[in-house]
Protein backbone atom coordinates (compact mmCIF):
# COMPACT_ATOMS: atom_id res chain seq x y z
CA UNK A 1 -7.27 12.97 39.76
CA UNK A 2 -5.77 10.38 37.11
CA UNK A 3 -8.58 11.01 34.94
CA UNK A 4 -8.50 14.77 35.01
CA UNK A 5 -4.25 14.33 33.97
CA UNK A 6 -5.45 12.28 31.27
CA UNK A 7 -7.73 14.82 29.98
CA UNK A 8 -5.15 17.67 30.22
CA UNK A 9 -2.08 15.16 28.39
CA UNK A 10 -5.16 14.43 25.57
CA UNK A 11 -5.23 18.59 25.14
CA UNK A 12 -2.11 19.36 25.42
CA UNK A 13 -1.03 16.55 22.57
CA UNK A 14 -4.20 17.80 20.06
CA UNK A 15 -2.58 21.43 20.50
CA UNK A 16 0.77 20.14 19.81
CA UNK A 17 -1.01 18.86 16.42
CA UNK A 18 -0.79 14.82 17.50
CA UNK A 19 -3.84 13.40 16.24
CA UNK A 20 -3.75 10.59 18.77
CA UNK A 21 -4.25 13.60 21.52
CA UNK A 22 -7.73 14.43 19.76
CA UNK A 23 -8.33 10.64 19.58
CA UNK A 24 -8.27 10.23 23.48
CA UNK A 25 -10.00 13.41 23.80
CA UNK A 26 -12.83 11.57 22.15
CA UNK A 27 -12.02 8.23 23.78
CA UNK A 28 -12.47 10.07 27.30
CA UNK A 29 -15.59 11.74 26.39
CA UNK A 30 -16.91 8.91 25.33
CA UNK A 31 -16.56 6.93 28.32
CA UNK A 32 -17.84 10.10 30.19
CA UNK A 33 -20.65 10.06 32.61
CA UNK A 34 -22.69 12.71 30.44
CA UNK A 35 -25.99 11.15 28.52
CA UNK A 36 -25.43 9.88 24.91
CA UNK A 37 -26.80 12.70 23.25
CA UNK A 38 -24.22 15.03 24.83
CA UNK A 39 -21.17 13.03 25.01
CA UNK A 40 -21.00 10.96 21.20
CA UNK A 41 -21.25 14.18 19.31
CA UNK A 42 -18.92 16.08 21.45
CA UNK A 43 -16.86 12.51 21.19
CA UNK A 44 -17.52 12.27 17.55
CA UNK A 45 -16.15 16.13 16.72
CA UNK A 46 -12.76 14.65 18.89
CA UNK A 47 -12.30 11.67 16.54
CA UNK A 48 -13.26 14.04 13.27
CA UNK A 49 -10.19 16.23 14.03
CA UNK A 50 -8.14 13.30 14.51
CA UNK A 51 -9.77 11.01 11.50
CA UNK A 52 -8.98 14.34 9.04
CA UNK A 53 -5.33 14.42 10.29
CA UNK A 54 -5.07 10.62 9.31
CA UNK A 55 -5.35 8.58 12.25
CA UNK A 56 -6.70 5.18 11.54
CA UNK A 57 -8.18 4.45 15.24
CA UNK A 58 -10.37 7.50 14.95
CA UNK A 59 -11.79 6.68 11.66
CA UNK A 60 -12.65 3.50 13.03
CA UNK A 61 -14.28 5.04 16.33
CA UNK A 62 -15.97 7.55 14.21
CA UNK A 63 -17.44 4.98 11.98
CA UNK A 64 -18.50 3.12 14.26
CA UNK A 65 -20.43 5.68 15.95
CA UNK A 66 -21.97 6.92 12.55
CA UNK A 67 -23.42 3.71 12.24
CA UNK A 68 -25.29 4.53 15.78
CA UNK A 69 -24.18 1.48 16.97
CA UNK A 70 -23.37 3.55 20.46
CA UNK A 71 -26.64 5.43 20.78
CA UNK A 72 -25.65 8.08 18.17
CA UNK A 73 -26.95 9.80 15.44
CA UNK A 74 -26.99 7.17 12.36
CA UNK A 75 -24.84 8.69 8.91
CA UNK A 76 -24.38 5.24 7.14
CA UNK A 77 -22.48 7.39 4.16
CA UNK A 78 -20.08 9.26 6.21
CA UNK A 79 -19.35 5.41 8.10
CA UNK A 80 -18.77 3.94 5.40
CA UNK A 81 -16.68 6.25 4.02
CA UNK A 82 -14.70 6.22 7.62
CA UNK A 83 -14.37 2.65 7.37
CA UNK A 84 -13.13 2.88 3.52
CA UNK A 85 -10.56 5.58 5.01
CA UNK A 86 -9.94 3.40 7.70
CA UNK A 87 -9.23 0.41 5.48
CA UNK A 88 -7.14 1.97 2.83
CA UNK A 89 -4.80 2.46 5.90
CA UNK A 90 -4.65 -1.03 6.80
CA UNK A 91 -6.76 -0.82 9.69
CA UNK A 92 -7.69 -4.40 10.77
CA UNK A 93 -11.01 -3.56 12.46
CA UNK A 94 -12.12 -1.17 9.78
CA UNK A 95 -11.34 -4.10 7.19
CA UNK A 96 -13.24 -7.43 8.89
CA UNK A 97 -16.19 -5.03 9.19
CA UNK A 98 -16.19 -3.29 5.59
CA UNK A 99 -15.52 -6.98 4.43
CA UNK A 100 -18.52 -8.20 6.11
CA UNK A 101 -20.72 -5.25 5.38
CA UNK A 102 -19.58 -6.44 1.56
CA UNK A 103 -20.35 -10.05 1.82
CA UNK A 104 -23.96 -9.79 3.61
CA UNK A 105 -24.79 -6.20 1.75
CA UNK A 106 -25.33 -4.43 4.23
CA UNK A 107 -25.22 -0.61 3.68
CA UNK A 108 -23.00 -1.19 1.06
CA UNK A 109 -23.55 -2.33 -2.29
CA UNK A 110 -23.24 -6.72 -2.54
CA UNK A 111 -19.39 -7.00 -3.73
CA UNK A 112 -18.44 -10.78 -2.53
CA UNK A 113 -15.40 -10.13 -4.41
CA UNK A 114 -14.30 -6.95 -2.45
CA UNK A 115 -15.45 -8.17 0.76
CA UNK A 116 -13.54 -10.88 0.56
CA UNK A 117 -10.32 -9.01 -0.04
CA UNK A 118 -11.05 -6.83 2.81
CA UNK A 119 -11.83 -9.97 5.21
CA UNK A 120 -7.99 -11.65 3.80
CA UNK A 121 -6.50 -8.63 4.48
CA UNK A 122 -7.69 -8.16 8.34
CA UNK A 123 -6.65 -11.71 8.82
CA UNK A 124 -3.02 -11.59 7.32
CA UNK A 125 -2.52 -8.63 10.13
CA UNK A 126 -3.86 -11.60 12.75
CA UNK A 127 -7.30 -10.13 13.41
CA UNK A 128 -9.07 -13.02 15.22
CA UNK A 129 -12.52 -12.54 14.46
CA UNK A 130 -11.41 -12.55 10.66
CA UNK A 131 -9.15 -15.67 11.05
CA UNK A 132 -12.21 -17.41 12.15
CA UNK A 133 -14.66 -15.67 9.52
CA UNK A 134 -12.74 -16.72 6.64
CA UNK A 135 -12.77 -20.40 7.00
CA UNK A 136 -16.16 -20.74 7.54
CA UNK A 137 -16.46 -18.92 3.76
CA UNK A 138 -14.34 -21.04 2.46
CA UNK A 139 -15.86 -24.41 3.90
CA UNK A 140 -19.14 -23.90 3.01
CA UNK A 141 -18.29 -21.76 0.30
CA UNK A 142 -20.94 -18.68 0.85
CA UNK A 143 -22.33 -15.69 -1.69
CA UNK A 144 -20.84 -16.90 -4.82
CA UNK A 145 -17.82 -17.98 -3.23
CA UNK A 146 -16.36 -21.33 -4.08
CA UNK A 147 -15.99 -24.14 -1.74
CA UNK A 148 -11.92 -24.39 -1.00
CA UNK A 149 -10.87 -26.74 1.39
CA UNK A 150 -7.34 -25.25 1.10
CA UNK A 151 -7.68 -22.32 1.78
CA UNK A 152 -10.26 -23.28 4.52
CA UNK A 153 -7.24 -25.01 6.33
CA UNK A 154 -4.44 -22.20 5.44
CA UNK A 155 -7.13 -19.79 7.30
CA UNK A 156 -7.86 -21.91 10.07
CA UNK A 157 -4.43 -22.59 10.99
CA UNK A 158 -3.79 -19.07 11.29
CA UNK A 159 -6.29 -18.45 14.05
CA UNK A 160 -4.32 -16.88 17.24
CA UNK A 161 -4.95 -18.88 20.29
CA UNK A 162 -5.08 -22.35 21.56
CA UNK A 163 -8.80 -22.14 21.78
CA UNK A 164 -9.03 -21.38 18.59
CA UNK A 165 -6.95 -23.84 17.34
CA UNK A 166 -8.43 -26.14 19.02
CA UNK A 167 -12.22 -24.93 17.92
CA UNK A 168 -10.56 -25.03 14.22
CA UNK A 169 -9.37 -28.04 14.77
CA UNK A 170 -13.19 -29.51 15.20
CA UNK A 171 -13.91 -27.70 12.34
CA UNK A 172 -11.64 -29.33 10.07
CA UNK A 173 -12.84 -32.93 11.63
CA UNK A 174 -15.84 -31.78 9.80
CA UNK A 175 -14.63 -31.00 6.41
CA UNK A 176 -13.25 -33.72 6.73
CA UNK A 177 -16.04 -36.26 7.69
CA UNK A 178 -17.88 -34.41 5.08
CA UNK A 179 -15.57 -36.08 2.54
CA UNK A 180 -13.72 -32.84 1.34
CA UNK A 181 -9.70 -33.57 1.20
CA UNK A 182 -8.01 -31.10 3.43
């Protein structure tokens, strides 16, 4: 019963011309019980609608799904150019992935540079998986990237939880037994 409300609040907001109602429509197909080659097109057509009326979430969902990392279809273009959408909104997500995609080259022309800016930018909004990419970069000072103890630290101390900070906090032990100044 709670799901089928769901699904009728998800229409009802898409015909009231919310994007985030053609976003859950997608989210809920999705997670449906139907085989992947029924339900991530049907899912991906949701998240479309929503992506072309500007909602961030749904380019990232779509993208993700183009890059048939869910079963789907594989469209590495139209990904990447969710995840460029995506990004150019500030989408945290959409940015650590585009940055990495940069960094290793991977579907996307090698831009260091670029991917580097995207991978700051997801970690200024807090996203963990960036907080702890960065510093790592930095330490060892990958893909033309120079070596920066500084900002190593300034990125490690802005990791989220205690864990982290206390994972981080090994991490600098070893910049710093590696005779780098911190």
């Amino acid at each position: 019963m709670a799901h089928q409300t769901l699904i009728w609040c998800a229409r009802l907001a898409a015909r009231l011309g919310f994007s985030s109602g053609a976003l859950w429509q997608g989210m809920l197909i999705e997670r449906s019980s139907q085989p992947d080659f029924v339900r991530i097109p049907a899912a991906n057509k949701k998240y479309r609608c929503a992506a072309r009326a500007g909602n961030s979430d749904a380019m990232w969902f779509l993208a993700v799904n183009r890059l048939g990392r869910k079963g789907g279809a594989c469209d590495y273009d139209e990904a990447v150019y969710w995840l460029e959408q995506a990004s150019k909104r500030g989408h945290a997500r959409a940015c650590w992935a585009l940055g990495r995609m940069y960094i290793k080259a991977a579907v996307v022309p090698h831009d260091p540079q670029q991917g580097m800016q995207l991978l700051e930018r997801a970690a200024r909004t807090g996203h963990r998986e960036a907080c702890l990419t960065l510093p790592e970069i930095y330490r060892r000072g990958v893909n033309s990237t120079v070596a920066d103890p500084q900002k190593a630290r300034h990125w490690y101390l802005r990791a989220e939880s205690p864990l982290d900070r206390l994972l981080i906090r090994l991490g600098l032990l070893q910049v710093v037994q590696k005779g780098k100044s911190v």
